[in-house]
Protein backbone atom coordinates (compact mmCIF):
# COMPACT_ATOMS: atom_id res chain seq x y z
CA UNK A 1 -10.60 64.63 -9.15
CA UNK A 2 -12.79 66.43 -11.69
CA UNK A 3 -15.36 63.89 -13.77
CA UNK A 4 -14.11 63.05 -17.14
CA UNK A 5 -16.10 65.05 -19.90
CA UNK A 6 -16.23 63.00 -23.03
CA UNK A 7 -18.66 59.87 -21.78
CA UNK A 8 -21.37 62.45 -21.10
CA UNK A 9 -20.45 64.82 -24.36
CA UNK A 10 -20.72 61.51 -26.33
CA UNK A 11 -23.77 60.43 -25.09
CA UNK A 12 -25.34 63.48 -25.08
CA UNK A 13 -23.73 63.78 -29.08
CA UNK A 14 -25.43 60.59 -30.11
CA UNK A 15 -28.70 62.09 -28.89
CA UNK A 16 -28.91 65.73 -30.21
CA UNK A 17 -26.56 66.26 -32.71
CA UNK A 18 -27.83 68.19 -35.82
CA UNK A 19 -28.67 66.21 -39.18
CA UNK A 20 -25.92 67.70 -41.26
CA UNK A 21 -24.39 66.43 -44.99
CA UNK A 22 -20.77 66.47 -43.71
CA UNK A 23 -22.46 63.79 -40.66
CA UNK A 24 -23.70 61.25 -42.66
CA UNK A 25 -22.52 58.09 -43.48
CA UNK A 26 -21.03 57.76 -47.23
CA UNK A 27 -19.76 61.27 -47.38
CA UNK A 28 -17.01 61.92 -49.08
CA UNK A 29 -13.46 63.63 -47.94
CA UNK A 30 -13.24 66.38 -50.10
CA UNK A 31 -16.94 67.04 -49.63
CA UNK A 32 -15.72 67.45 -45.99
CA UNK A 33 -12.79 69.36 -46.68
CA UNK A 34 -15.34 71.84 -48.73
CA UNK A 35 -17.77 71.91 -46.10
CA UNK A 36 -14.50 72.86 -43.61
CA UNK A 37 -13.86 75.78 -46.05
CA UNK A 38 -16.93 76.93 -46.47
CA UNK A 39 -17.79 76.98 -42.50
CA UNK A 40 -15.14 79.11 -41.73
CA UNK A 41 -16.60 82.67 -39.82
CA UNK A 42 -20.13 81.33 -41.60
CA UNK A 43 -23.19 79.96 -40.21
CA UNK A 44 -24.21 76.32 -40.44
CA UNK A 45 -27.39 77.16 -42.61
CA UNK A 46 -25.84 79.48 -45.04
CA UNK A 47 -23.41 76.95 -45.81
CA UNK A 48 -25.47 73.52 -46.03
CA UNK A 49 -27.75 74.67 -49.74
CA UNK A 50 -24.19 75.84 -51.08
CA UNK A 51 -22.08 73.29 -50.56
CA UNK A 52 -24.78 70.60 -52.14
CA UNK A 53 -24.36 72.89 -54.88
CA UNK A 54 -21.02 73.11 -55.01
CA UNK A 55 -20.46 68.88 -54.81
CA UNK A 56 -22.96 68.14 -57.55
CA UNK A 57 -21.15 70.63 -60.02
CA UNK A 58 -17.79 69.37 -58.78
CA UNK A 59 -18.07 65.98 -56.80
CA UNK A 60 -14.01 65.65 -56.97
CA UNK A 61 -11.34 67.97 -56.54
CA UNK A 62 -10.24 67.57 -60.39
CA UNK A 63 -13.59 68.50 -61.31
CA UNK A 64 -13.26 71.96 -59.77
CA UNK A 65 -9.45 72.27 -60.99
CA UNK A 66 -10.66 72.18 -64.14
CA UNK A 67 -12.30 74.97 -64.65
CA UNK A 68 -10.67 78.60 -63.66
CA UNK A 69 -10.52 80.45 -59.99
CA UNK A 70 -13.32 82.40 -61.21
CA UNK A 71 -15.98 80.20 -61.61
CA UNK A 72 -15.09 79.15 -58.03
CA UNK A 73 -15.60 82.51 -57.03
CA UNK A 74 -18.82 83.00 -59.00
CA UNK A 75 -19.94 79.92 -57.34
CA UNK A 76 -19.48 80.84 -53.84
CA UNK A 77 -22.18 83.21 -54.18
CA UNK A 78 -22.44 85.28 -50.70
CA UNK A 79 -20.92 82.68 -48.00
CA UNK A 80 -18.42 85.94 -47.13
CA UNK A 81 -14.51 86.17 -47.42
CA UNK A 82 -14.55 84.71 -51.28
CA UNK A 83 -10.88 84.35 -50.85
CA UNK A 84 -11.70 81.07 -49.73
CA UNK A 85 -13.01 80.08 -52.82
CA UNK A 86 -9.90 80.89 -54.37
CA UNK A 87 -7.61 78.81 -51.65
CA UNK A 88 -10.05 76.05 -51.91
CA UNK A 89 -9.69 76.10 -55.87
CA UNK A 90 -5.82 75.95 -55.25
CA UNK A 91 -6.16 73.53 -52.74
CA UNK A 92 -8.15 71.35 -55.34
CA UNK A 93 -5.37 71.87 -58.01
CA UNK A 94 -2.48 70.53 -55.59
CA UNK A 95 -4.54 67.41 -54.82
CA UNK A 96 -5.47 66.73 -58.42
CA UNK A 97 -1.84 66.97 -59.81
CA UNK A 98 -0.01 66.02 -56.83
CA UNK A 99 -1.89 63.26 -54.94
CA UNK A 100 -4.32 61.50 -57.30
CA UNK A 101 -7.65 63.28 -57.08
CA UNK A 102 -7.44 61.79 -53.41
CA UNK A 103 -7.27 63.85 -50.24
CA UNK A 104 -4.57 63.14 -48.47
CA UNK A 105 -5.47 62.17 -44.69
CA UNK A 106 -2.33 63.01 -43.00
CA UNK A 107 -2.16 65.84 -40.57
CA UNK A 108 1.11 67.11 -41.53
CA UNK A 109 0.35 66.45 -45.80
CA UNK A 110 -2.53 68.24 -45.17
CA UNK A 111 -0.67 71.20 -44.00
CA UNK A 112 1.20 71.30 -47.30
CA UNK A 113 -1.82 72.62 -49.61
CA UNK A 114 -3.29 75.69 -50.04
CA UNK A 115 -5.66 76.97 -47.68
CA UNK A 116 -5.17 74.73 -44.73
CA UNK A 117 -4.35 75.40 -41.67
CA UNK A 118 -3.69 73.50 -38.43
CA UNK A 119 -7.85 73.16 -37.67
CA UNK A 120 -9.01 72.20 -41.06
CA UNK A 121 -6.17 69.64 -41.24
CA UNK A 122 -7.26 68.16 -38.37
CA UNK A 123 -10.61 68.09 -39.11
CA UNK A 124 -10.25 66.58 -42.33
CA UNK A 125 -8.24 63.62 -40.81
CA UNK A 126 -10.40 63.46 -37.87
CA UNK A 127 -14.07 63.91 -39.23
CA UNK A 128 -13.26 62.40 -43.24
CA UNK A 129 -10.75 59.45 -42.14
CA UNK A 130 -11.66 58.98 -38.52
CA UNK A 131 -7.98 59.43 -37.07
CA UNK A 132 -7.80 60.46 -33.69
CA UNK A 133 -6.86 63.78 -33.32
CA UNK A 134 -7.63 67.20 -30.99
CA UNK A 135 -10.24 69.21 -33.10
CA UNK A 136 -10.39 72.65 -31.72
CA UNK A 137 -12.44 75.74 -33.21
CA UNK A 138 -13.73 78.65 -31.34
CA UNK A 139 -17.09 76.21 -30.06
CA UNK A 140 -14.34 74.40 -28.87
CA UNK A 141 -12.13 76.62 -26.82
CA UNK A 142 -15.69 78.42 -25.51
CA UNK A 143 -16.64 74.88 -23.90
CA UNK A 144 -13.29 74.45 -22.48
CA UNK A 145 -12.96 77.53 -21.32
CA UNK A 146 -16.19 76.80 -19.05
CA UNK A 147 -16.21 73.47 -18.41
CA UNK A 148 -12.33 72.69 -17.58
CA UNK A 149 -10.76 76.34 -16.52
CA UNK A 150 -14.20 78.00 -14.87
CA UNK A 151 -13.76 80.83 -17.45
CA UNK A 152 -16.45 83.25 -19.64
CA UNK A 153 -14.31 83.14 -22.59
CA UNK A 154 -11.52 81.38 -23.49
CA UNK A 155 -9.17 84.33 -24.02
CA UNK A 156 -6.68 85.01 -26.93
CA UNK A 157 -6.36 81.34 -28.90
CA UNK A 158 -2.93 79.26 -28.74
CA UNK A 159 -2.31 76.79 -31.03
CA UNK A 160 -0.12 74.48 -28.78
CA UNK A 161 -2.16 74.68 -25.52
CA UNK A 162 -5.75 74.53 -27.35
CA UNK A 163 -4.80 71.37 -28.76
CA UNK A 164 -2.92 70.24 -25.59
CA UNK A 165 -5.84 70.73 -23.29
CA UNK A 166 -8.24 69.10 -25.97
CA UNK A 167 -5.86 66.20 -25.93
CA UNK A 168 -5.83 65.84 -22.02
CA UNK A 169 -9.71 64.84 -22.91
CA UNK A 170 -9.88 62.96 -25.71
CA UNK A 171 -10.57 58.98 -25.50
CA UNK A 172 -8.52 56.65 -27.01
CA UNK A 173 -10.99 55.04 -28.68
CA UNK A 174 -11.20 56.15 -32.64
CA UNK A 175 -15.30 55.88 -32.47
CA UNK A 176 -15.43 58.01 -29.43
CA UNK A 177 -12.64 60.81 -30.02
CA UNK A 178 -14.37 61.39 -33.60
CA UNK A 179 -17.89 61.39 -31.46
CA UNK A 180 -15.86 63.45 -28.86
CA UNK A 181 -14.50 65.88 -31.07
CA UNK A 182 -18.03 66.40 -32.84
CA UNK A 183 -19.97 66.81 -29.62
CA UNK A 184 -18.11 69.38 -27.95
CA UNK A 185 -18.27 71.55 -31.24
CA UNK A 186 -21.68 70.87 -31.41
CA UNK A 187 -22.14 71.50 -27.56
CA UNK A 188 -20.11 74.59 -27.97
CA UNK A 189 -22.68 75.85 -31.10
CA UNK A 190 -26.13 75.00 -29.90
CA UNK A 191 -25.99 75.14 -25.89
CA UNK A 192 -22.63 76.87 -25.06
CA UNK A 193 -23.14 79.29 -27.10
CA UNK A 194 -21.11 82.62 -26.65
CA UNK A 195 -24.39 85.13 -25.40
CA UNK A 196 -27.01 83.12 -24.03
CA UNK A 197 -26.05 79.55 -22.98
CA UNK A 198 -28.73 76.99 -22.13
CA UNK A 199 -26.94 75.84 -19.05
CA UNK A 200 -29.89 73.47 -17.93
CA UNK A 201 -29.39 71.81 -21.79
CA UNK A 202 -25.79 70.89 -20.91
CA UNK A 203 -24.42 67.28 -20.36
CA UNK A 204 -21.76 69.17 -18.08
CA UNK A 205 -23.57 70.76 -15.82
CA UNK A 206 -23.01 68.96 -12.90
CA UNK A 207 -18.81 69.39 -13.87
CA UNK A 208 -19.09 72.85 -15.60
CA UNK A 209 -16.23 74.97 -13.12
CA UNK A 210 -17.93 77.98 -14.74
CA UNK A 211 -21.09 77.22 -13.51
CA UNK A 212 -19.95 76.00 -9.82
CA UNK A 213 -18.21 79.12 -9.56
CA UNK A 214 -21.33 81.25 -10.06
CA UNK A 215 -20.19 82.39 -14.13
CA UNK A 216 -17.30 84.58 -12.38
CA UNK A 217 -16.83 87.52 -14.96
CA UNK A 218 -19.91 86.99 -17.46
CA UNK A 219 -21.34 90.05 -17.03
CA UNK A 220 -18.20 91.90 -18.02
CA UNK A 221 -17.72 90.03 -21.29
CA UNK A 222 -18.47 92.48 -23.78
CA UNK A 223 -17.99 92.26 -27.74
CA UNK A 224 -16.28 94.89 -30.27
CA UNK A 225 -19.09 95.73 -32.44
CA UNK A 226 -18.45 95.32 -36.25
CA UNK A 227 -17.96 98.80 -38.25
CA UNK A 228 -20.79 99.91 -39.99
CA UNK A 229 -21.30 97.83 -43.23
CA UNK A 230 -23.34 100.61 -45.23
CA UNK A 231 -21.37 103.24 -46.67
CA UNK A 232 -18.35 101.31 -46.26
CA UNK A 233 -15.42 100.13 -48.38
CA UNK A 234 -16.93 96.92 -47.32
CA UNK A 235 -20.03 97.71 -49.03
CA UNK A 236 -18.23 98.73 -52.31
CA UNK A 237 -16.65 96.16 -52.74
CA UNK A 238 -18.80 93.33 -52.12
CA UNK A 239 -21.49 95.59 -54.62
CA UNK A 240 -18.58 95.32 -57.27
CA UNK A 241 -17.71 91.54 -56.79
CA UNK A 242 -21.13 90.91 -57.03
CA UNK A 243 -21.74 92.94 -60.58
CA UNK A 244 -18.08 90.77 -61.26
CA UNK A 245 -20.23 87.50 -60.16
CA UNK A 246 -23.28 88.70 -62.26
CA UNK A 247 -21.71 88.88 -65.75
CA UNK A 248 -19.94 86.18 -68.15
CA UNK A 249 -17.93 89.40 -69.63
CA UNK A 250 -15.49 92.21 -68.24
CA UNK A 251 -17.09 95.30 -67.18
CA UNK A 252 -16.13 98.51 -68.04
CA UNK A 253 -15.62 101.78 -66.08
CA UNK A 254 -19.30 102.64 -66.62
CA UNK A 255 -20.53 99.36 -65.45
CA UNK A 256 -18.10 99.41 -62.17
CA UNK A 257 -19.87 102.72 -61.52
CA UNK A 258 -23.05 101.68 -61.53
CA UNK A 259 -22.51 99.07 -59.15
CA UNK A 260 -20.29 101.81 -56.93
CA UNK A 261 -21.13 105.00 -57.86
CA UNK A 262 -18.73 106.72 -54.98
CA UNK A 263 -15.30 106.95 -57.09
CA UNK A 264 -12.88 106.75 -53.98
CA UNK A 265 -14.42 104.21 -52.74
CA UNK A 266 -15.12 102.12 -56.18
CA UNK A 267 -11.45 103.08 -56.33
CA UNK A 268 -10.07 101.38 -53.10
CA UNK A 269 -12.03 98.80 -53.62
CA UNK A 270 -11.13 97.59 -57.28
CA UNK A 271 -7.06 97.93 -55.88
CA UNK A 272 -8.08 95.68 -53.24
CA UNK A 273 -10.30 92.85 -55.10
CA UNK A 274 -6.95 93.52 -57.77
CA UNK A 275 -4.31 92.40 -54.91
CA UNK A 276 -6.71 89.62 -53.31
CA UNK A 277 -6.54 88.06 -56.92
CA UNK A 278 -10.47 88.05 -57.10
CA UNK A 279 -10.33 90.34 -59.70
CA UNK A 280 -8.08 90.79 -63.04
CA UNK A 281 -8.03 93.04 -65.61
CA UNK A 282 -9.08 92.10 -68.95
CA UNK A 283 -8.85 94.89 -72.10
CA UNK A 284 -10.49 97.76 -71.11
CA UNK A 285 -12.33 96.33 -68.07
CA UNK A 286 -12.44 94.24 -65.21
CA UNK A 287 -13.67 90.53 -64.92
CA UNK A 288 -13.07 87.41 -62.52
CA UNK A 289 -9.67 85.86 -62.37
């Protein structure tokens, strides 16, 4: 019978987990529903300086309702996919009007606002209220992969048997399924990490199947490589969201030009920012919703 995982993933947890806001004792839940947001596809370091930004201008979800989608996209600055600013400003609405300025720690209420999906509900309940619950991201299903099914990569994700197989592991003691739940993230983003894995840093490597196996397959893992950002439509439109971000007025067809000089491109782009709602049209010009 394989060795349990979570006594040595707590232990090792308690020891050499990072000193991060969303950690620490005191903080609140919507501070760690932001932080949940804001980590989404960005790193760790990018995130920390802007979300104690972000909580000091708006320490409660009513704060940030008040004001409009805009300034939450002005605020989010360059974290990437600033449609997330916009769900989280949503999201901040619906608690404000509909649940006190409180957020609500139930899995399946969570599921009900904007923005949230199945991971950051979790999360939220898991990490902000201490409920015990299967927290699975793509550290996560990496660790797993290794550890329990002896694989390089975990393969396409599945809701269902992600969390099942997280489940199977987690203790039934609230302290140590939070601890649990932390660790094997953390595990998964500072040792197990997807290209070079410090195997002899692991608490598992005495249980790891993918290292008793002799890391069957690594060598054929191989990554798409991301389209080329310069020249892109990519590129034109983050260059006109930021000229958006930059001013407190609309800018005209002149200004958009300057910050996009290609017209097909400057063209695509506005029709996109247009349909994301990150952008609206106001007179003449163009401004942030």
């Amino acid at each position: 019978m394989p060795l349990p995982l979570a006594p040595a993933v707590v232990a090792w947890y308690e020891e050499n987990s990072r000193d991060l806001p969303w950690r620490r004792p005191g903080f609140s839940a919507w501070g760690t529903l932001v932080s949940e947001f804001m980590l989404q596809q960005t790193p760790v370091a990018r995130v920390v300086p802007r979300l104690l930004e972000w909580l000091e201008r708006w320490p409660t979800p009513a704060d940030l309702a008040s004001v409009p989608p805009g300034e939450a996209v002005r605020a989010w600055g360059r974290l990437g996919y600033p449609r997330r600013a916009l769900a989280l400003h949503a999201c901040a609405a619906a608690i404000a009007e509909e649940h006190g300025n409180r957020v609500p720690e139930d899995v399946e209420v969570l599921l009900t606002l904007p923005g949230i999906g199945p991971y950051t509900a979790r999360a939220v309940a898991a990490f902000a209220y201490g409920h015990r619950h299967p927290v699975v991201d793509t550290n996560v299903r990496r660790v797993l992969a290794r550890a329990v099914g002896g694989h390089a990569d975990p393969g396409p994700p599945s809701t269902r048997c992600d969390l099942a197989l997280m489940a199977e592991h987690l203790p039934e003691s609230l302290a140590d399924a939070k601890a649990f739940n932390a660790g094997v993230m953390e595990l998964g983003a500072i040792v197990c990490t997807a290209r070079v894995p410090r195997c002899d840093a692991c608490p598992l490597q005495d249980r790891c199947a993918w290292r008793l196996a002799g890391y069957p397959e690594y060598e054929g893992t191989r990554r798409v490589p991301q389209k080329r950002y310069e020249g892109s439509d990519r590129q034109a439109r983050g260059a006109l969201l930021g000229a958006l971000r930059a001013s407190t007025v609309p800018l005209a067809d002149d200004e958009l030009r300057e910050a996009c000089p290609d017209d097909a491109r400057r063209g695509r782009a506005i029709e996109g920012l247009l349909a994301d709602g990150l952008a609206v049209r106001s007179g003449d010009g163009l401004s942030l919703p």
